[in-house]
C-alpha atoms as a PDB file:
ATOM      1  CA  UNK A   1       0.000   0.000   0.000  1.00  0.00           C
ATOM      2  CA  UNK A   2       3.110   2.643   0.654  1.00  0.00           C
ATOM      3  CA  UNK A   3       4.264   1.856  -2.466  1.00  0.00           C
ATOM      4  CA  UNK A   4       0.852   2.715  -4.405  1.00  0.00           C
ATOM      5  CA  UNK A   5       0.739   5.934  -2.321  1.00  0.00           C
ATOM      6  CA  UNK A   6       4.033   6.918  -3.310  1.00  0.00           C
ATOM      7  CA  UNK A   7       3.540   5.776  -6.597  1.00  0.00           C
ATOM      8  CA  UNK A   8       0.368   7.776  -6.566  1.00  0.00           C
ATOM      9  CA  UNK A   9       2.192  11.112  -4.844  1.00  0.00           C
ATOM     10  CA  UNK A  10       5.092  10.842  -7.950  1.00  0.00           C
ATOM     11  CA  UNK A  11       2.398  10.345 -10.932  1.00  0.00           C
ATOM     12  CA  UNK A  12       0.844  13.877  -8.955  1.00  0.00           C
ATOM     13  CA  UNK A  13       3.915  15.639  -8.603  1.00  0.00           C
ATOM     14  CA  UNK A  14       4.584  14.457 -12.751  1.00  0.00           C
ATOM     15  CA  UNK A  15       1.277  16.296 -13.673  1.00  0.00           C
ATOM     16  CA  UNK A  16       1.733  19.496 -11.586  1.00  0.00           C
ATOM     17  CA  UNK A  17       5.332  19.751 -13.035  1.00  0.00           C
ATOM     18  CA  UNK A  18       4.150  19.382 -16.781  1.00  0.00           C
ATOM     19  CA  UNK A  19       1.438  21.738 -16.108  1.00  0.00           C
ATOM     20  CA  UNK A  20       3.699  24.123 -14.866  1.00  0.00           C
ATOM     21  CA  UNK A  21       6.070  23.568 -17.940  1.00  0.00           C
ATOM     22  CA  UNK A  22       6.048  26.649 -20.575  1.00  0.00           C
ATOM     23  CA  UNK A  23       3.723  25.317 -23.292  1.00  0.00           C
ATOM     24  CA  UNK A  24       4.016  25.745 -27.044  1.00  0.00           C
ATOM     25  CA  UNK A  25       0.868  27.772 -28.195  1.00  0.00           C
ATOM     26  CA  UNK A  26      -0.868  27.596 -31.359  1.00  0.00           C
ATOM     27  CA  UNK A  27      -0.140  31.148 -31.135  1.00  0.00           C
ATOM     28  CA  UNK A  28       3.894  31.031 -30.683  1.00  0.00           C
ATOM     29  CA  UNK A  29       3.268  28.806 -33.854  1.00  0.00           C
ATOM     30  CA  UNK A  30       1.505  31.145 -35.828  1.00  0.00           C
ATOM     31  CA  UNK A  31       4.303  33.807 -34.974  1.00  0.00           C
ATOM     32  CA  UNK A  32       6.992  31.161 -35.750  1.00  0.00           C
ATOM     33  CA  UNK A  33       5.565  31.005 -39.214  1.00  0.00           C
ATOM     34  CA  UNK A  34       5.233  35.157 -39.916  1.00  0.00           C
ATOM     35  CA  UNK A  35       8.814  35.576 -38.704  1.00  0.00           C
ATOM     36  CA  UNK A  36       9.706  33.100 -41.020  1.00  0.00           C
ATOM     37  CA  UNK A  37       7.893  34.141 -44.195  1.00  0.00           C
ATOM     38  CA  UNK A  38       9.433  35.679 -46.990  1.00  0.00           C
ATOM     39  CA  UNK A  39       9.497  39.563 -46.742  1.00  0.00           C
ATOM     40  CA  UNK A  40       6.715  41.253 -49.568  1.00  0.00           C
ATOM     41  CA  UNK A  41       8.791  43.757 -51.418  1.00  0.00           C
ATOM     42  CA  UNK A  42       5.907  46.026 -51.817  1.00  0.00           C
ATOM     43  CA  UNK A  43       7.378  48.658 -53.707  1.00  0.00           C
ATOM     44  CA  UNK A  44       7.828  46.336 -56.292  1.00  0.00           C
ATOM     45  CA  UNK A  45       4.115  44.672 -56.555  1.00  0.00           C
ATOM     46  CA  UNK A  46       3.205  48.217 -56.804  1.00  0.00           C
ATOM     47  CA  UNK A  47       5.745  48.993 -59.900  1.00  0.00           C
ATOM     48  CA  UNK A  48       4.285  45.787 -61.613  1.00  0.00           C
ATOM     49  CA  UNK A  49       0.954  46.708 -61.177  1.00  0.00           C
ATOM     50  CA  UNK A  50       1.652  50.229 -62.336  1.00  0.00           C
ATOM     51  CA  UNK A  51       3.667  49.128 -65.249  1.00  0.00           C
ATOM     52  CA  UNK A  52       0.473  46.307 -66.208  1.00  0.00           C
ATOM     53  CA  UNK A  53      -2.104  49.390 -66.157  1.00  0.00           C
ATOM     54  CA  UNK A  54       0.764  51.569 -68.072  1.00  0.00           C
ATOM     55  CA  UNK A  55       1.063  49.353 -70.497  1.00  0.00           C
ATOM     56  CA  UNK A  56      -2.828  48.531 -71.055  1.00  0.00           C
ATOM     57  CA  UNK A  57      -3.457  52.286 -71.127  1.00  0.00           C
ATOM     58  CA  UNK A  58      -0.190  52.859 -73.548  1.00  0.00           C
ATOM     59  CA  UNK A  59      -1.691  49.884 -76.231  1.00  0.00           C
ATOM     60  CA  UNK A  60      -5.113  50.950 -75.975  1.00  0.00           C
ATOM     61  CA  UNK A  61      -3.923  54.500 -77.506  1.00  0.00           C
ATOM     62  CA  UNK A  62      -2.068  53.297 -79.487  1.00  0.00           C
ATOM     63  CA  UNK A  63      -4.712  50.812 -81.419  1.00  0.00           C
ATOM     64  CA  UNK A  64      -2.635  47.785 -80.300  1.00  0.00           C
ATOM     65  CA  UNK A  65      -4.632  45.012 -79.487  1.00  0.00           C
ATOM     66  CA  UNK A  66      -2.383  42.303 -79.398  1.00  0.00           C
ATOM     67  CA  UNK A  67      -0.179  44.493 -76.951  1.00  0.00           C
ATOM     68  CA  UNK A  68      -3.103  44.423 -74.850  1.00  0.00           C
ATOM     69  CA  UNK A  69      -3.623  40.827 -75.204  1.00  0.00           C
ATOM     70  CA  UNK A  70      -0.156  40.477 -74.026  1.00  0.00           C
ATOM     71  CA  UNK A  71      -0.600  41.783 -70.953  1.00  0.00           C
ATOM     72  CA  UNK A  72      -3.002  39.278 -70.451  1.00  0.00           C
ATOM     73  CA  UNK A  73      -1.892  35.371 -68.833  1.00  0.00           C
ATOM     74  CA  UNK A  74      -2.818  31.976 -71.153  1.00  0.00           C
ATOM     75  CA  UNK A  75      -5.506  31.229 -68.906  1.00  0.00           C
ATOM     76  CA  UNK A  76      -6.410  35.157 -68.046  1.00  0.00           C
ATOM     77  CA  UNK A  77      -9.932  36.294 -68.784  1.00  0.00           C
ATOM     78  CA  UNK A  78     -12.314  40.300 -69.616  1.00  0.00           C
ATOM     79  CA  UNK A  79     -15.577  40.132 -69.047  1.00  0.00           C
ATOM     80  CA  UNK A  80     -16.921  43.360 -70.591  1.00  0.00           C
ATOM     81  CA  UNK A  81     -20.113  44.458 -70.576  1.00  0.00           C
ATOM     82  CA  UNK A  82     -23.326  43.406 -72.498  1.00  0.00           C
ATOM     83  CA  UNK A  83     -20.413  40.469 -73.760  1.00  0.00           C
ATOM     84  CA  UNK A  84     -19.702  36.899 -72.944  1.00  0.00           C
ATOM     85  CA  UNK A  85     -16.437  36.442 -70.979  1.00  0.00           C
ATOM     86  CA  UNK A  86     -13.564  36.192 -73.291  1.00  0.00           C
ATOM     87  CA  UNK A  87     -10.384  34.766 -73.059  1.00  0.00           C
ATOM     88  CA  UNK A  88      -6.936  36.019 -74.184  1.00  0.00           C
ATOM     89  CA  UNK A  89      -7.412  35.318 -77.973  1.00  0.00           C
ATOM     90  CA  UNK A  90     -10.968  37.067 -77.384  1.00  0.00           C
ATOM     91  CA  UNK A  91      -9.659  39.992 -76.102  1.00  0.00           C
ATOM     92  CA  UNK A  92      -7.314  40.454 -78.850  1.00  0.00           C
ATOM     93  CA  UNK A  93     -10.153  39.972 -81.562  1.00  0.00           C
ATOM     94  CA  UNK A  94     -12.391  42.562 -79.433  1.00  0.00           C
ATOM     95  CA  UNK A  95      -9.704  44.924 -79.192  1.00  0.00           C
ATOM     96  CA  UNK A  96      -8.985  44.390 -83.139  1.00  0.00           C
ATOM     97  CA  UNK A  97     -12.326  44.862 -84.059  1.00  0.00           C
ATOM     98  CA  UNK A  98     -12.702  48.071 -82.052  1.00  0.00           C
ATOM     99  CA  UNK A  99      -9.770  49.657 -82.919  1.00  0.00           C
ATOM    100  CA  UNK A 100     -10.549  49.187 -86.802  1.00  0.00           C
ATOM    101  CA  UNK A 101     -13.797  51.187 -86.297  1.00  0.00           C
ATOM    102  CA  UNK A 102     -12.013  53.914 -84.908  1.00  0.00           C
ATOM    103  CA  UNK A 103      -9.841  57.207 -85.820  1.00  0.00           C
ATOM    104  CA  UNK A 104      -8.746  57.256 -82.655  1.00  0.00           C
ATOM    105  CA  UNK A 105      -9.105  56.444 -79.136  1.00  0.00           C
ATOM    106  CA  UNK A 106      -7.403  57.385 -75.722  1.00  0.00           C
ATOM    107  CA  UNK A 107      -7.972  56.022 -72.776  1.00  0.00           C
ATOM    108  CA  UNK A 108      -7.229  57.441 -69.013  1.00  0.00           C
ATOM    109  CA  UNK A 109      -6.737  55.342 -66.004  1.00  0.00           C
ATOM    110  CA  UNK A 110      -8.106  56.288 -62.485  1.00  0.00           C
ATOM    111  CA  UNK A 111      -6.468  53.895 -59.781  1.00  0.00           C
ATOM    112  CA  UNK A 112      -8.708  54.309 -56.581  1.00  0.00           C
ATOM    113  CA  UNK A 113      -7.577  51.199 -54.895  1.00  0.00           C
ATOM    114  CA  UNK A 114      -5.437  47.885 -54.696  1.00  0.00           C
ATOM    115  CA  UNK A 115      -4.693  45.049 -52.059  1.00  0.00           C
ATOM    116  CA  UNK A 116      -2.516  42.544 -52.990  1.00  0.00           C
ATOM    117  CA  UNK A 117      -1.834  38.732 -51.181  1.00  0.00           C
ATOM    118  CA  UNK A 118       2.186  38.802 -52.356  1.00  0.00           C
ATOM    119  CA  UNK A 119       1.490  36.362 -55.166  1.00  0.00           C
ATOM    120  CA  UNK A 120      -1.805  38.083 -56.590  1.00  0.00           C
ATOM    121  CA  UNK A 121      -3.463  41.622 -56.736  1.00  0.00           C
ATOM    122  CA  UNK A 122      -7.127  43.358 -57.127  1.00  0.00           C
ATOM    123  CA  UNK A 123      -7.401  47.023 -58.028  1.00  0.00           C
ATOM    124  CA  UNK A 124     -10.112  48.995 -59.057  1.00  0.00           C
ATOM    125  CA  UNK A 125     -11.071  52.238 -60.108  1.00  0.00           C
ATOM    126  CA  UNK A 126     -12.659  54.721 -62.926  1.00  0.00           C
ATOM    127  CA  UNK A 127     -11.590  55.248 -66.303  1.00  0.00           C
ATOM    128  CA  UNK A 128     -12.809  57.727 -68.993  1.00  0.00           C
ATOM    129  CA  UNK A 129     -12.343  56.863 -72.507  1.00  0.00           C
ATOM    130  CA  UNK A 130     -12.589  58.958 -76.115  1.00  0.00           C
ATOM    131  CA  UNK A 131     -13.848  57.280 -78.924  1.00  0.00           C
ATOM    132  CA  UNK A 132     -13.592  59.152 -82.542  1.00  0.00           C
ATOM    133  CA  UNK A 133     -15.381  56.499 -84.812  1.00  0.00           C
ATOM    134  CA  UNK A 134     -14.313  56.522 -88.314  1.00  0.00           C
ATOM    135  CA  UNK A 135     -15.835  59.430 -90.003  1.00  0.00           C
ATOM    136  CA  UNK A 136     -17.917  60.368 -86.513  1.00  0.00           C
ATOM    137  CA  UNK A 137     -17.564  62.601 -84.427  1.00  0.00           C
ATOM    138  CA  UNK A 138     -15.950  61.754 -81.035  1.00  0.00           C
ATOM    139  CA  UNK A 139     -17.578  60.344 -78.295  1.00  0.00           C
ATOM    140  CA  UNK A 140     -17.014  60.462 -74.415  1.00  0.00           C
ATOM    141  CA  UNK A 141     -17.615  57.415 -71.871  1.00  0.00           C
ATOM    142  CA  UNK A 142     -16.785  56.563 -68.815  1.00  0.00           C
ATOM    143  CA  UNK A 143     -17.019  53.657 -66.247  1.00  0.00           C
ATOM    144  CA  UNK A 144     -15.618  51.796 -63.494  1.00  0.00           C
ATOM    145  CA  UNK A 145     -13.190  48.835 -63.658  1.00  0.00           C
ATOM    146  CA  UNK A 146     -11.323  46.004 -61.829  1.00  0.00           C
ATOM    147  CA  UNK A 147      -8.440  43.992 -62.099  1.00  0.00           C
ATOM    148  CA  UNK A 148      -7.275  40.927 -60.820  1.00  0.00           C
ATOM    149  CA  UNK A 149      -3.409  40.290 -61.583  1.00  0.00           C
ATOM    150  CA  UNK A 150      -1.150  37.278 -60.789  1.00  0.00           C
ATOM    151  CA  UNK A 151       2.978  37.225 -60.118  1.00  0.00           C
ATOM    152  CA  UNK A 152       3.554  33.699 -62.770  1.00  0.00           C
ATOM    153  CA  UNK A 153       6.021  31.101 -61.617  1.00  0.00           C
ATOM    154  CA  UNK A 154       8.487  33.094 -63.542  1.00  0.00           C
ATOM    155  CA  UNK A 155       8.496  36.551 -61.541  1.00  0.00           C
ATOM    156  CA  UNK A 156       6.268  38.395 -64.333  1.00  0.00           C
ATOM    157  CA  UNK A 157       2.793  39.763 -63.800  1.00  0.00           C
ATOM    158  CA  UNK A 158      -0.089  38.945 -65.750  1.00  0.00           C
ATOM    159  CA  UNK A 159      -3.636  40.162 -65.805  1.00  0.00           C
ATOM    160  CA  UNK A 160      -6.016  37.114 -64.930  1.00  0.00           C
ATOM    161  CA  UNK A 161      -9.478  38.590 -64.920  1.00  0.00           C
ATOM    162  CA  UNK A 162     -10.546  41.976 -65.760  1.00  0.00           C
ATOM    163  CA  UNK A 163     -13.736  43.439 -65.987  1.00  0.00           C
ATOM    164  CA  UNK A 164     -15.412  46.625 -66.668  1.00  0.00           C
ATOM    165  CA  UNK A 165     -18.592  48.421 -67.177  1.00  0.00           C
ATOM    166  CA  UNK A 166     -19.802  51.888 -68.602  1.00  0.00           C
ATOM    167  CA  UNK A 167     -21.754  54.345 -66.598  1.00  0.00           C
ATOM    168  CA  UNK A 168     -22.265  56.025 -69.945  1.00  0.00           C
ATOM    169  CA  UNK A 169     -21.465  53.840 -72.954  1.00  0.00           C
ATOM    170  CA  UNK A 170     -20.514  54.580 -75.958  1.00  0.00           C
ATOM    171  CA  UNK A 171     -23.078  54.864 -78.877  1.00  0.00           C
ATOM    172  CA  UNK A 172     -23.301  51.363 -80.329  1.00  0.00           C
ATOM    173  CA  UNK A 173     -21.226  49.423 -77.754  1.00  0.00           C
ATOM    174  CA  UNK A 174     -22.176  45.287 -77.345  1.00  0.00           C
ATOM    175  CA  UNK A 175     -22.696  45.604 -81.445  1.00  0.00           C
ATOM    176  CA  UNK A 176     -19.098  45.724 -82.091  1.00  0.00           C
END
């Protein structure tokens, strides 16, 4: 019977001393695992962002669709308005057949907004667009936008999804 109560008395002491131990926390884990992330060089997923809406804003004045379409990733996407969603080779045929029914074009860019994960971003904002349709006179729209855009296995940014709508569209748009 000593021997059980001592037995008994040691298991006791055991617990008290483990539950006295500093624990490991699902907490200390989760700060284990920020410290050891990789650093976000921010600066930079806000240069590649700028440079993707740059060059987007660059081709579209210019009348270069497949420049936009470049700018776009093999499995990236638009969904315009009044459209089906299209995918890279769509955009490029849009773009084409837009651009051919214009004089001229320019586009301007408003950036209200973007968050970004490290690996992906989403940005939004307003844009205001000229139209001058071939042998028309030109024509003034504007609208809102957003952008999703992805950092490829390669270190190069590509637009994945983009969409956009008019809060005054252009005469004729969805016919085009």
């Amino acid at each position: 019977m000593k021997w059980y109560r001592g037995s008994l008395f040691g298991l006791a002491a055991l617990v008290l001393v483990a539950a006295c131990a500093p624990q490991e926390t699902a907490e200390a884990d989760a700060d284990a695992t920020y410290e050891s992330a990789p650093a976000v060089d921010m600066s930079a997923i806000e240069a590649a962002v700028d440079g993707i809406e740059a060059g987007y804003v660059a081709a579209y004045n210019a009348g270069d669709a497949a420049g936009i379409a470049a700018l776009f990733a093999e499995d990236g996407v638009q969904s315009p308005p009044l459209m089906p969603q299209l995918d890279k080779a769509g955009v490029e045929a849009m773009y084409s057949a837009q651009f051919e029914a214009m004089e001229a074009q320019q586009l301007e860019v408003m950036r209200e907004g973007y968050v970004t994960d490290g690996k992906r971003t989403v940005s939004w904002g307003g844009f205001r667009v000229m139209m001058t349709p071939t042998g028309g006179e030109p024509v003034e729209s504007t609208g809102r936008y957003g952008v999703v855009n992805r950092q490829d296995p390669d270190g190069s940014w590509k637009i994945v999804g983009h969409m956009f709508n008019y809060e005054v569209p252009p005469p004729g748009f969805g016919e085009m």
